[in-house]
Protein backbone atom coordinates (compact mmCIF):
# COMPACT_ATOMS: atom_id res chain seq x y z
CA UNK A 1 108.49 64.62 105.18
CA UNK A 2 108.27 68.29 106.07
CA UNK A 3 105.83 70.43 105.17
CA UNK A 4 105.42 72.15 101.62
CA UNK A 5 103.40 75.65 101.71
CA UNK A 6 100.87 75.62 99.16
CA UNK A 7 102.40 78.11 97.01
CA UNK A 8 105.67 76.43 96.71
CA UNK A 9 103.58 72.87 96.34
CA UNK A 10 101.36 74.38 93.24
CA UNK A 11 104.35 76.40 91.92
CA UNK A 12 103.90 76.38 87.97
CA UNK A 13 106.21 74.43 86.11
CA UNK A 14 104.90 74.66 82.56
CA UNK A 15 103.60 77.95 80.82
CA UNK A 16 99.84 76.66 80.84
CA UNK A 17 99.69 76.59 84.69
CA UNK A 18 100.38 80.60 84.62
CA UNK A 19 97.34 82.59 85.61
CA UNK A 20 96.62 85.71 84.11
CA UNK A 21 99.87 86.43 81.81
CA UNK A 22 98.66 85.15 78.31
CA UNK A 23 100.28 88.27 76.83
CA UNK A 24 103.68 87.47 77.76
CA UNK A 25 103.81 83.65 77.45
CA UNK A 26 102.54 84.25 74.36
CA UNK A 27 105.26 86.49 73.31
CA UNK A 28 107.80 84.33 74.85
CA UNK A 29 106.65 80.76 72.68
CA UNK A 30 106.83 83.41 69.91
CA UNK A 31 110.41 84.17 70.58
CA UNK A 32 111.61 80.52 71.14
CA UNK A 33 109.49 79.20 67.93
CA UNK A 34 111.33 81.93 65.67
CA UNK A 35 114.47 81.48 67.67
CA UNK A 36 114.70 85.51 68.22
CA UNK A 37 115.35 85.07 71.85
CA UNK A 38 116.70 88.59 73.56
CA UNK A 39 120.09 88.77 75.70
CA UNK A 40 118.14 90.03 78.33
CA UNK A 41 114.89 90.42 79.71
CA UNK A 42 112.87 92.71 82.28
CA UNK A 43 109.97 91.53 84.37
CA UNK A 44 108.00 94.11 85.55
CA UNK A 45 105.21 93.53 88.41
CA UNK A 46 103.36 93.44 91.74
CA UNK A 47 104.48 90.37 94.22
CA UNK A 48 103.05 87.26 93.86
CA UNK A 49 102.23 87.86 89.94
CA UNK A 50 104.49 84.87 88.78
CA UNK A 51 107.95 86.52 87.59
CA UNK A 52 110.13 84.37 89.05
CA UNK A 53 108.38 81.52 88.04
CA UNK A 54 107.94 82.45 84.32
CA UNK A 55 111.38 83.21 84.36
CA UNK A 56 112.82 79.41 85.96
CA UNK A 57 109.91 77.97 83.07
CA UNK A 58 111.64 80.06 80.26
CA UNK A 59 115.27 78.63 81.24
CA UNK A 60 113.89 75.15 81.53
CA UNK A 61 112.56 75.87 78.15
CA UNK A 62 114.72 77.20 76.30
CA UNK A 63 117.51 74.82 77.42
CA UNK A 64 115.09 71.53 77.11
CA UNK A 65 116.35 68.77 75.59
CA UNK A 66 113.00 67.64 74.15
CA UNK A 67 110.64 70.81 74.27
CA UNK A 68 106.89 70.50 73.41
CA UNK A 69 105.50 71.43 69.93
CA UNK A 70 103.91 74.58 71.93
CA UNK A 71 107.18 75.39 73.68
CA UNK A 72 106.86 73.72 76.62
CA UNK A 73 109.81 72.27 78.43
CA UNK A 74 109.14 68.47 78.90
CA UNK A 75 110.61 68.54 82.87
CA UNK A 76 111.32 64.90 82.35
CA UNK A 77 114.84 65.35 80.76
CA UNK A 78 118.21 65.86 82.82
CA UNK A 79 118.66 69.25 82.19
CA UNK A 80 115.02 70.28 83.23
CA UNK A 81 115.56 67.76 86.08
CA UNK A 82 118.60 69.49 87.05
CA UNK A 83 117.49 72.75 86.95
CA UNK A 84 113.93 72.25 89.08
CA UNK A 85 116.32 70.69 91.73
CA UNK A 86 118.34 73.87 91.74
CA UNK A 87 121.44 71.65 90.64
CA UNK A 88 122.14 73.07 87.26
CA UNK A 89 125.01 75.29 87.27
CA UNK A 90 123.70 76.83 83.74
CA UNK A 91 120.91 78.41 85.19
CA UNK A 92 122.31 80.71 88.71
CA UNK A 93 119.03 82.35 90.42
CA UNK A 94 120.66 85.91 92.44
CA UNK A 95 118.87 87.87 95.18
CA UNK A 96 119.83 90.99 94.60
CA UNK A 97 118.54 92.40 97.89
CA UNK A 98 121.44 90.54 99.66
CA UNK A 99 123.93 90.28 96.94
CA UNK A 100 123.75 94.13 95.74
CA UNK A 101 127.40 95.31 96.02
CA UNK A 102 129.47 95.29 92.71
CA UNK A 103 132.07 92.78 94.12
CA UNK A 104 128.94 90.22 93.18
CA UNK A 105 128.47 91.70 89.71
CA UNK A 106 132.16 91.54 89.40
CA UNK A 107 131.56 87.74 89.88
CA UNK A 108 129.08 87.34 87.09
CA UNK A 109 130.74 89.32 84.58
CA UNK A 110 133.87 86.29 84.73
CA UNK A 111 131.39 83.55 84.72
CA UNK A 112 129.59 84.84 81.66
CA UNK A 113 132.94 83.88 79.89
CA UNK A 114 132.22 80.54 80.08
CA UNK A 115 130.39 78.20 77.94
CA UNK A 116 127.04 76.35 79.73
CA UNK A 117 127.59 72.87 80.65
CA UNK A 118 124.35 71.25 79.87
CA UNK A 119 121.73 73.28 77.42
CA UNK A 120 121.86 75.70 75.21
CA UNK A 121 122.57 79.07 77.29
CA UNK A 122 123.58 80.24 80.69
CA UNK A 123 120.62 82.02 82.41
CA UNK A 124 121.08 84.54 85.23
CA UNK A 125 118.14 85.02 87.07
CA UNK A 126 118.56 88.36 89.27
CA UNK A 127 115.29 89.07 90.92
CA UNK A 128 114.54 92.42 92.82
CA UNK A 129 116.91 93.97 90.99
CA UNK A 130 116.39 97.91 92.16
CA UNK A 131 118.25 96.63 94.93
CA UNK A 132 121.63 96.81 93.37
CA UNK A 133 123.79 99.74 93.96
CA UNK A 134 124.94 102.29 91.46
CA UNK A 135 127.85 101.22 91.24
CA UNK A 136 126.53 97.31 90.88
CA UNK A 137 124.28 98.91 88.20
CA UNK A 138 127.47 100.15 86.28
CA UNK A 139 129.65 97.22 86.62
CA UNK A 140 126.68 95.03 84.70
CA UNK A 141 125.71 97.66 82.34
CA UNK A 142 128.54 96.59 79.67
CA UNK A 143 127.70 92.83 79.92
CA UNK A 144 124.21 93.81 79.92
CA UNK A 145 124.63 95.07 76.91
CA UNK A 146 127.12 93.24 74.84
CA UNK A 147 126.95 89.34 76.80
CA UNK A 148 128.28 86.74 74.95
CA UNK A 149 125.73 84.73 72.92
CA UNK A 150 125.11 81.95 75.24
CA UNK A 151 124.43 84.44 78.27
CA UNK A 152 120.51 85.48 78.90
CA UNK A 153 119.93 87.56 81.74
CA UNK A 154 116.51 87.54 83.22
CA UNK A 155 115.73 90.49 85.76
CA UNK A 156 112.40 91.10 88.18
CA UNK A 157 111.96 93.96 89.80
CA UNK A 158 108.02 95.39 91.74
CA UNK A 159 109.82 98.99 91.53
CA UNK A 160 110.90 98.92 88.28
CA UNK A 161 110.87 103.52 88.80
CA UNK A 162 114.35 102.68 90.22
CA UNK A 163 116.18 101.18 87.23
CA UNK A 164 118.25 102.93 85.41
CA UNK A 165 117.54 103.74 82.02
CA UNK A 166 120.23 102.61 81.17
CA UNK A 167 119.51 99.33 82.12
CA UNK A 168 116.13 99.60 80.83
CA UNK A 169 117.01 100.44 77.46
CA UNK A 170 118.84 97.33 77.23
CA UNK A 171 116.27 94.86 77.96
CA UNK A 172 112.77 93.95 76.95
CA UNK A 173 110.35 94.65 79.29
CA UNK A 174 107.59 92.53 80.59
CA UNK A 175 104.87 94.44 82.57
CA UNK A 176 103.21 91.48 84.31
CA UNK A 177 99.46 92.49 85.47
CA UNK A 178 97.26 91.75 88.74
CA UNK A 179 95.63 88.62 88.12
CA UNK A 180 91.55 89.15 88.27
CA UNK A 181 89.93 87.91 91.53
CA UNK A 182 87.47 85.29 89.70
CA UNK A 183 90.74 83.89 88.22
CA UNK A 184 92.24 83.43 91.52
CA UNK A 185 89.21 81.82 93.28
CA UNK A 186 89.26 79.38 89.76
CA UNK A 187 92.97 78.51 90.77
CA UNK A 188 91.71 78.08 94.58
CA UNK A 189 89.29 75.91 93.76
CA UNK A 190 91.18 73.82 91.45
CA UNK A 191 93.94 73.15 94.11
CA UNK A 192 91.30 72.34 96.88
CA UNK A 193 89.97 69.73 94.68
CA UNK A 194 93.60 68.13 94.47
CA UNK A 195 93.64 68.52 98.36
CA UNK A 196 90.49 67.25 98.86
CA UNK A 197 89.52 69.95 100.75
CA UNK A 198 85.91 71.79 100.77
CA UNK A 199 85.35 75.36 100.74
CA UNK A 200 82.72 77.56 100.06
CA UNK A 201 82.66 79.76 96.88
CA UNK A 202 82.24 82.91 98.57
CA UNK A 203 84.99 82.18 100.88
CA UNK A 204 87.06 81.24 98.04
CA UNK A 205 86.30 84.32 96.14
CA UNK A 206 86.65 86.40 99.65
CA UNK A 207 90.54 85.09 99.93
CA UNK A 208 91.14 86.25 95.84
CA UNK A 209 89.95 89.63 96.95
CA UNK A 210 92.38 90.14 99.80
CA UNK A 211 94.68 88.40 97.65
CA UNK A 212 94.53 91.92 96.05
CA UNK A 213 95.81 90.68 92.43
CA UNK A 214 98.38 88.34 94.02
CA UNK A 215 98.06 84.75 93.58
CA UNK A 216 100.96 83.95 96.08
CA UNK A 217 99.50 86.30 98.64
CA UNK A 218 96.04 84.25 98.20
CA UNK A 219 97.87 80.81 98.48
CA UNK A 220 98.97 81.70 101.97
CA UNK A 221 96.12 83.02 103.16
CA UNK A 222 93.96 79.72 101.82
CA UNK A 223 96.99 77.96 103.42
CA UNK A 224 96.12 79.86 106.80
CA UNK A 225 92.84 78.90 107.38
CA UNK A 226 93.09 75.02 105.98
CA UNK A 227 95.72 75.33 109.28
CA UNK A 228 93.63 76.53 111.63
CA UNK A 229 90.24 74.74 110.37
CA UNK A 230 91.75 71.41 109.93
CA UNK A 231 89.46 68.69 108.52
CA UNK A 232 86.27 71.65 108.10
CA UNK A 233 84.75 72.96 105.47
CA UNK A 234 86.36 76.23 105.05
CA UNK A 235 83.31 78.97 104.52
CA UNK A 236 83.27 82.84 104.57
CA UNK A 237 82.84 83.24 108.42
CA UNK A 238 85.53 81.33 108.68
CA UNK A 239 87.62 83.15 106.58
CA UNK A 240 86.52 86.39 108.12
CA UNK A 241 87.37 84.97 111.43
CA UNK A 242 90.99 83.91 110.76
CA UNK A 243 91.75 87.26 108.23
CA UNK A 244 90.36 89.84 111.25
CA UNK A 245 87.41 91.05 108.59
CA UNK A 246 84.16 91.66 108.52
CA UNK A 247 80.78 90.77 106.48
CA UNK A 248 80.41 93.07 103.62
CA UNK A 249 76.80 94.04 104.89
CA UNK A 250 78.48 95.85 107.76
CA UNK A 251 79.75 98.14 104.76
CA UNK A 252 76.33 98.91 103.51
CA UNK A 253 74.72 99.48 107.11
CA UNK A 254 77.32 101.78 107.90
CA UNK A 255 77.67 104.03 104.17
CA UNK A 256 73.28 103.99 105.01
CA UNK A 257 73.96 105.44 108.78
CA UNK A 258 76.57 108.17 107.12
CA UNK A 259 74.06 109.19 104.71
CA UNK A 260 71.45 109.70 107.35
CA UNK A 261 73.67 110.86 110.03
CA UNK A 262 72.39 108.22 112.15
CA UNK A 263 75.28 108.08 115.00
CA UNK A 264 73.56 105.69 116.98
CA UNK A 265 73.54 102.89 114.07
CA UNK A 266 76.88 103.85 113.08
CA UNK A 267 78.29 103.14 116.75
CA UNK A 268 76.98 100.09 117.15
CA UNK A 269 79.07 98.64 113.95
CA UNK A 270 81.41 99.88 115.79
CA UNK A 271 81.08 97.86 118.77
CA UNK A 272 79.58 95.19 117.12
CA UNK A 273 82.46 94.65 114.81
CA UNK A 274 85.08 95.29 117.81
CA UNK A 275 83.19 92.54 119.97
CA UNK A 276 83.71 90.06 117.00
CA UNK A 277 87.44 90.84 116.86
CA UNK A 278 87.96 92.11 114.12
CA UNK A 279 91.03 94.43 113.40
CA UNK A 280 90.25 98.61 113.02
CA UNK A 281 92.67 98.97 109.96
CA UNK A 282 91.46 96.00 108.11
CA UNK A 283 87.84 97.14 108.77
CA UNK A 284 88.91 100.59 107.58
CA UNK A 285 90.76 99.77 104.15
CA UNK A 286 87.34 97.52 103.03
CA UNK A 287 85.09 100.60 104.36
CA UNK A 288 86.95 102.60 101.89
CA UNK A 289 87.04 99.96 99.11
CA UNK A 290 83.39 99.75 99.71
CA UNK A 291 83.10 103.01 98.59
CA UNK A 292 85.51 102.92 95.31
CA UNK A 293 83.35 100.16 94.45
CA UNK A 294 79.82 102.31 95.10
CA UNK A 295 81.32 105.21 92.96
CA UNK A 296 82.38 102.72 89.98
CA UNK A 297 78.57 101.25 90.12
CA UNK A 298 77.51 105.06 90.19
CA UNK A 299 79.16 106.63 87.77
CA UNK A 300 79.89 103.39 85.28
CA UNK A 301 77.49 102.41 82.79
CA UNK A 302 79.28 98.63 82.99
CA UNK A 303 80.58 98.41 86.52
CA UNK A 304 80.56 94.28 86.31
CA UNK A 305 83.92 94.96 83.72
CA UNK A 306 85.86 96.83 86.63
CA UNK A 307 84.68 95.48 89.58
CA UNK A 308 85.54 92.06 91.07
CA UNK A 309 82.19 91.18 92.37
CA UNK A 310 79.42 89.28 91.93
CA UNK A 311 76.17 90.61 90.16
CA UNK A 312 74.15 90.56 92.96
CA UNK A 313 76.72 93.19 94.63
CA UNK A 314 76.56 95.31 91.96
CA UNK A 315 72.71 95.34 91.69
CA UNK A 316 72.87 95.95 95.91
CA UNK A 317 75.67 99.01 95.10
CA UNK A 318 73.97 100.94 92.51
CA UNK A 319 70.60 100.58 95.03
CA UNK A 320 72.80 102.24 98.00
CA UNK A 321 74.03 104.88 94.99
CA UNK A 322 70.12 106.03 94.65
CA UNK A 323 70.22 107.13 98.93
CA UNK A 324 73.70 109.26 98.46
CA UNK A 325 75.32 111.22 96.82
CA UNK A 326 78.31 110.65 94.43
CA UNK A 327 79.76 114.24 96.15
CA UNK A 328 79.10 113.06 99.85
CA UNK A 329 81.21 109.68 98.69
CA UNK A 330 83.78 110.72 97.20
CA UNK A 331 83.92 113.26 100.21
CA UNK A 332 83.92 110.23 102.82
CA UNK A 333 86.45 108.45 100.83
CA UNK A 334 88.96 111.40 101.78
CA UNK A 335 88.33 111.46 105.07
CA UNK A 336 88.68 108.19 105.80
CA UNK A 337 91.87 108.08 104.06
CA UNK A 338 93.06 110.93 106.18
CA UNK A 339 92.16 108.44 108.78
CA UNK A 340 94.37 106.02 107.64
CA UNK A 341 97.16 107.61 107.74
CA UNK A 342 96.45 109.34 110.90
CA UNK A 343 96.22 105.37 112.70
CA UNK A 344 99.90 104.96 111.92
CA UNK A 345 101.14 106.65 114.85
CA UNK A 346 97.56 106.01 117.53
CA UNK A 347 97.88 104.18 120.15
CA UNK A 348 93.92 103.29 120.48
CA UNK A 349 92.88 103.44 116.85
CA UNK A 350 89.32 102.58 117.61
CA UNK A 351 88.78 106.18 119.18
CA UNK A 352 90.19 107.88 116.38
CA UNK A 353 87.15 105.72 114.05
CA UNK A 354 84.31 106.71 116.59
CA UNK A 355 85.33 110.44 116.50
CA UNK A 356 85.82 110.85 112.95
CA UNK A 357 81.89 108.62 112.38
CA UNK A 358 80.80 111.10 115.38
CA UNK A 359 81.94 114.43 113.35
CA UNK A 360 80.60 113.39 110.44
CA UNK A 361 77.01 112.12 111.66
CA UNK A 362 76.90 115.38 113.42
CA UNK A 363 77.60 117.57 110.50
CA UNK A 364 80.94 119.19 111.50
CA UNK A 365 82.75 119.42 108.34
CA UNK A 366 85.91 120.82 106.81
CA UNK A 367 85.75 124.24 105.16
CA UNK A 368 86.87 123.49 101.90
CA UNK A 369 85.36 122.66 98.58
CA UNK A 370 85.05 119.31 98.86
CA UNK A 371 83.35 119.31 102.25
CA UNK A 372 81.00 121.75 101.19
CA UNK A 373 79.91 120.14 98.13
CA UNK A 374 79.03 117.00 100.29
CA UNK A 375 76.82 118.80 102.64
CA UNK A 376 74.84 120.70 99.79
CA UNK A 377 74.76 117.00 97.74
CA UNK A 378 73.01 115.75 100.89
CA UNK A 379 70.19 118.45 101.47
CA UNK A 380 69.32 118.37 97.95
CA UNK A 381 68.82 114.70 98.43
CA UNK A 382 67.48 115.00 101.78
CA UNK A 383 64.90 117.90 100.16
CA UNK A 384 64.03 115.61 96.77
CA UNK A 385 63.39 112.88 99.13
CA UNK A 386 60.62 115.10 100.96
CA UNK A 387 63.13 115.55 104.65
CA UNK A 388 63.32 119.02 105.56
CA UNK A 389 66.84 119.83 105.52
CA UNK A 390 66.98 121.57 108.84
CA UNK A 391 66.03 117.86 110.41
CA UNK A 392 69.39 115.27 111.17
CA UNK A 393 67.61 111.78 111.30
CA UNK A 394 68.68 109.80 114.18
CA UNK A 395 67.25 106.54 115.37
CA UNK A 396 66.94 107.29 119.04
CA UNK A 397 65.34 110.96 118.85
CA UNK A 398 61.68 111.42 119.24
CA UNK A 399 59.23 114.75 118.67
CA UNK A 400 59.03 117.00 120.96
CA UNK A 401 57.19 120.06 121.71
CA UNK A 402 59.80 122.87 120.49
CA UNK A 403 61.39 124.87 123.72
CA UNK A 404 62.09 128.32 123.52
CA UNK A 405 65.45 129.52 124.10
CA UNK A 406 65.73 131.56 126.87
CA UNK A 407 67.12 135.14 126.77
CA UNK A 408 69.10 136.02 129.17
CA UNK A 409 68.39 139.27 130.75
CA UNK A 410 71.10 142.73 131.03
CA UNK A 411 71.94 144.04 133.88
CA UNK A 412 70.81 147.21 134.81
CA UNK A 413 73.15 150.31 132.91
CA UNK A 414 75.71 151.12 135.09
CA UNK A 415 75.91 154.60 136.70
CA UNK A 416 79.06 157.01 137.56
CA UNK A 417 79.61 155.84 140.26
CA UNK A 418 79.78 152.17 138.83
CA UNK A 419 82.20 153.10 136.29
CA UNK A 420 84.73 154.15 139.36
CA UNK A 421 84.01 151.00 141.05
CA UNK A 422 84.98 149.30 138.02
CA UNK A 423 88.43 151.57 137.52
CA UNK A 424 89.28 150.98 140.75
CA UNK A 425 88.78 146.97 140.92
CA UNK A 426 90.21 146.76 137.76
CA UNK A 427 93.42 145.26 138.05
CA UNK A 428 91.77 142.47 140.13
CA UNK A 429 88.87 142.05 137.82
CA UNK A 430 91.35 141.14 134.89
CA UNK A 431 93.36 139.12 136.74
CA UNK A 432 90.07 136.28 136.62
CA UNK A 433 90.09 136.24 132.32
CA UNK A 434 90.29 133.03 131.73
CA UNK A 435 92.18 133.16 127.79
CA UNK A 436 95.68 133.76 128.79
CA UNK A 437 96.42 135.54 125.95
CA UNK A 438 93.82 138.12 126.13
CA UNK A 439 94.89 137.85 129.89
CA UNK A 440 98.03 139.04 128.70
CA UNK A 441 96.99 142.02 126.93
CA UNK A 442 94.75 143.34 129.52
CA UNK A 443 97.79 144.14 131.59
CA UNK A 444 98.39 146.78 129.08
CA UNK A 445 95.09 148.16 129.09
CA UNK A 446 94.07 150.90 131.95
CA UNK A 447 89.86 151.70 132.76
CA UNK A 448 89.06 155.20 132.44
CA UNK A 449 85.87 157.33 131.75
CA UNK A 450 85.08 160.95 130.67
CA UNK A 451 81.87 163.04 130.79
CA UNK A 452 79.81 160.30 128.74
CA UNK A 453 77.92 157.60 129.78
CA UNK A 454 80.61 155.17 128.18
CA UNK A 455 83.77 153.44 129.97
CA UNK A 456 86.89 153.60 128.29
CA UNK A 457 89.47 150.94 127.99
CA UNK A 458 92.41 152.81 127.39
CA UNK A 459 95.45 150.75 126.00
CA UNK A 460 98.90 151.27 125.59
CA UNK A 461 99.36 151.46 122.12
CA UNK A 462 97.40 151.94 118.50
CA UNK A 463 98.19 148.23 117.63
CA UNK A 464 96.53 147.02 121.51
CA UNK A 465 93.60 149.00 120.68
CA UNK A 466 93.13 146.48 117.55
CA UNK A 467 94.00 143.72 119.16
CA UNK A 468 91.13 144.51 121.99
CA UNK A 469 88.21 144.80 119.69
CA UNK A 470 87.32 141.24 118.85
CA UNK A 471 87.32 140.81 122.70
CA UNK A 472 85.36 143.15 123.82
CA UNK A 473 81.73 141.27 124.50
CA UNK A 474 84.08 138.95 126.68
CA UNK A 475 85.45 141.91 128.82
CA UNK A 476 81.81 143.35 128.96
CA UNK A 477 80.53 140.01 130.97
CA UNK A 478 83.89 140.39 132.87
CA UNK A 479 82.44 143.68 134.31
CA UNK A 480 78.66 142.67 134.40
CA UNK A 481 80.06 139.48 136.67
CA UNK A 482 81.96 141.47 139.41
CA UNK A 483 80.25 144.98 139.27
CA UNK A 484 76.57 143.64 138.16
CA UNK A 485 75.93 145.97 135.84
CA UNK A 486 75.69 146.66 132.65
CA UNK A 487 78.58 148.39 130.85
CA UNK A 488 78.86 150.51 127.22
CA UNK A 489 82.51 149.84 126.28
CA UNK A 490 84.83 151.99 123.94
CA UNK A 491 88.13 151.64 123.44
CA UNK A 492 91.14 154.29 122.76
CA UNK A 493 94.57 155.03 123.14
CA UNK A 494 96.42 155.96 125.98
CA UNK A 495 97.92 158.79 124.25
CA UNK A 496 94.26 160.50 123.34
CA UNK A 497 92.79 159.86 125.91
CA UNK A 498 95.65 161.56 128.32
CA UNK A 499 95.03 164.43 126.06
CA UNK A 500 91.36 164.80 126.24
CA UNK A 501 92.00 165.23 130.12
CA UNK A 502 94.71 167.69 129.54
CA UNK A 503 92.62 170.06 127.34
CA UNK A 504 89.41 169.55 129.65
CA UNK A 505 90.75 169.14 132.84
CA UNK A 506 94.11 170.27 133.01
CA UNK A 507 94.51 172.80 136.16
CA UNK A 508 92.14 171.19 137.99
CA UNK A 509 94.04 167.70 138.28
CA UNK A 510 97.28 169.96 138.52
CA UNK A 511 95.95 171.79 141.81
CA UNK A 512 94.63 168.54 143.29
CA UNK A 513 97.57 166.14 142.65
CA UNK A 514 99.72 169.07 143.82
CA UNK A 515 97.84 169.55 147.22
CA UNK A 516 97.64 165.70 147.80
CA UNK A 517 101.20 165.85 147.15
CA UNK A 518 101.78 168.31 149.56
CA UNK A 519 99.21 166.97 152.28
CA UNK A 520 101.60 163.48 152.26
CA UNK A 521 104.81 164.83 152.39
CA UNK A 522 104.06 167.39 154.97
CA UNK A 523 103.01 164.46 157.30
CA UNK A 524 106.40 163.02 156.49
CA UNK A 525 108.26 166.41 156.86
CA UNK A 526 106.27 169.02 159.03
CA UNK A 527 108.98 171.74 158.82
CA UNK A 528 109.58 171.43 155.34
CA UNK A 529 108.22 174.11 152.83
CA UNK A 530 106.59 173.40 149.84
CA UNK A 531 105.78 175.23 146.98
């Protein structure tokens, strides 16, 4: 015989064997024992929550030949017999992720016409029922609304946000809720028994929280590891090993490192937990779990009512609480979810986890609110705790004797005749700027100098001359570097200082660029004569 997966072996056929739903079987016995059963029903829920199988439990009940005092369907009789089997054509399950056009709606809407066979009403079962089209949605909305009395229609939907309201308005809704991790690990341990299986109560509780609220999701992870441990005891390492996690200790070490900006510590998790094999994303989403759970135990008088874990984890998560700050977690919690969405599209996603620890054991925060409230939660820890803020703990530095900076000496001032070497070399010396957008603007900008002891960068326009300012301690090395001294820099336009030299020197440069200009072309044109 092949095979049966362990959730479709422990599938619940009775209401009893439900985990976590007592609201709505409750409401559903209700409805059969006063016999005001609705024309159509809406269960609303994450996966693995039991909606389709409260929904095959209700048909078998409500079409039982010889139901239970409590409303249970007896599954002994032909129709309940029939309809387990899938054989009952009174009771037509419909996946509306493949069967979403209105051609199939079409199709119910003329089967509704007629009469069941066997019980008492025809039952359509349509699960994930956002998948139907608009125009599927409008082809079932009359029958939805008016069926004929022997028609119940039963639709499950996880993204119920993309019904219709007109649908909705039309059926009672059933919000179905995440089943609690210690009633998961109950269920686990129950089935194991039946299996005869061992396994470890952490473990068991371990696989209900990455279950996350989903019993289904649990089964096949518990189904996982029974594989690949066949015959063993299944225990928590072994769990970890087969699910690509790590211990939860590795959660505390690390939050401790953060706090103290201990980058050493916090690197070796790193390659510690990568050694082990564990996965970066799976490491990641606990890491940040880990720290909704430390700001529930901080800021919760009774964490044990919201968080899934045992008493001794919430006695070790308020003592982590007393060595940080609610500000600096809350602040780590955002930047690792940054993170998270930043591995989607990495190629090495273990580099992008060692930078981000890196930046944030060496201090270099975001400039924002959030950021800043982090780093000024920490020194006021760091200072009630007797640290002096100034100090970043680390576990590899040791004291030593303070050194003292060294200040680099000036070149000598630079004299007249080093402000023409510098006007003349010039376009070579700004040529070797490294930014190439200050590069750039430099092309624009002429050297000059007047009867002070300052040299002039003259630019082309007003806007160039703003543009210049913030640069101009870089341009001032330039010149130290290839003249070797030390230069006084001002800056001005082209256009004042051209005028400055008219009004000063304005004959004088006439006369001498008219006699150079005479000296070359009279070696070009001897007998010429010019004036």
């Amino acid at each position: 015989m092949a095979y049966t997966a362990l959730y479709r072996k422990y599938r619940p056929d009775t209401f009893s064997g439900l985990i976590g739903q007592e609201h709505i079987v409750r409401t559903l016995k209700n409805q059969m024992k006063t016999g005001r059963i609705s024309h159509a029903y809406l269960f609303c829920g994450t996966r693995g929550t039991g909606k389709t199988s409260t929904a095959k439990i209700f048909a078998r009940a409500i079409n039982c030949l010889s139901p239970t005092a409590d409303g249970e369907p007896c599954n002994c009789c032909s129709v309940c017999e029939n309809i387990k089997r899938g054989r009952s054509v009174d009771v037509v399950e419909i996946d509306a992720a493949s069967n979403n056009s209105v051609d199939n709606v079409r199709e119910i809407r003329e089967e509704v016409k007629y009469p069941p066979t066997e019980g008492k009403y025809k039952v359509y079962i349509i699960d994930e029922v956002h998948m139907l089209s608009n125009s599927a949605f409008n082809a079932l909305l009359k029958t939805l609304e008016e069926p004929p009395a022997h028609c119940i229609f039963i639709l499950a939907t996880t993204d119920p946000q993309k019904v219709p309201a007109t649908i909705l308005s039309r059926c009672q809704r059933f919000d179905f809720r995440r089943i609690r991790t210690a009633e998961i690990a109950q269920a686990l341990g129950e089935l194991l028994q039946k299996e005869s299986i061992a396994a470890a109560p952490e473990a068991l509780r371990y696989v209900a929280t990455l279950g996350d609220g989903s019993m289904r999701d649990s089964l096949s992870i518990l189904d996982q590891c029974i594989s690949f441990y066949s015959g063993e005891e299944i225990t928590l390492e072994k769990v970890l090993d087969i699910t690509g996690s790590v211990d939860r200790s590795i959660f505390f070490q690390m939050v401790d490192a953060l706090a103290k900006k201990d980058a050493k510590t916090a690197m070796s998790l790193v390659e510690e937990m990568m050694e082990s094999g564990r996965d970066v994303k799976q490491f990641l989403n606990e890491l940040i779990a880990h720290l909704r759970d430390l700001l529930v135990a901080g800021s919760v008088s009774a964490p044990a009512e919201i968080l899934d874990v045992s008493p001794e984890t919430i006695e070790k998560l308020r003592e982590q609480m007393n060595r940080i700050s609610i500000d600096e977690v809350i602040y780590l919690v955002r930047v690792f979810s940054d993170l998270q969405n930043e591995m989607r599209y990495a190629s090495n996603e273990r580099i992008l986890l060692e930078v981000t620890l890196l930046k944030l054991c060496a201090g270099q925060t975001e400039q924002n609110l959030g950021a800043l409230a982090a780093r000024l939660a920490g020194l006021e820890r760091k200072i009630a705790e007797g640290i002096p803020a100034a100090v970043t703990a680390a576990s590899d530095q040791t004291e030593t004797a303070p050194v003292k900076k060294a200040v680099p000496k000036r070149k000598p001032p630079a004299l007249e005749g080093d402000r023409k070497t510098a006007r003349d070399e010039w376009p070579m010396m700004r040529s070797d700027v490294e930014d190439t957008i200050l590069r750039s603007l430099l092309t624009q900008v002429e050297v000059g100098f007047l009867e002070d002891e300052y040299l002039y960068l003259v630019c082309a326009y007003d806007a160039l001359e703003e543009m210049i300012q913030p640069h101009l301690d870089t341009i001032e090395k330039l010149l130290e570097r290839h003249v070797g001294k030390s230069f006084l820099l001002k800056t001005t336009t082209k256009e004042r200082y051209d005028n400055w030299r008219k009004e000063n020197y304005d004959e004088e440069v006439q006369e001498q660029e008219d006699a150079e200009f005479a000296s070359l072309m009279g070696s070009y044109f001897p007998d010429a004569d010019f004036e």
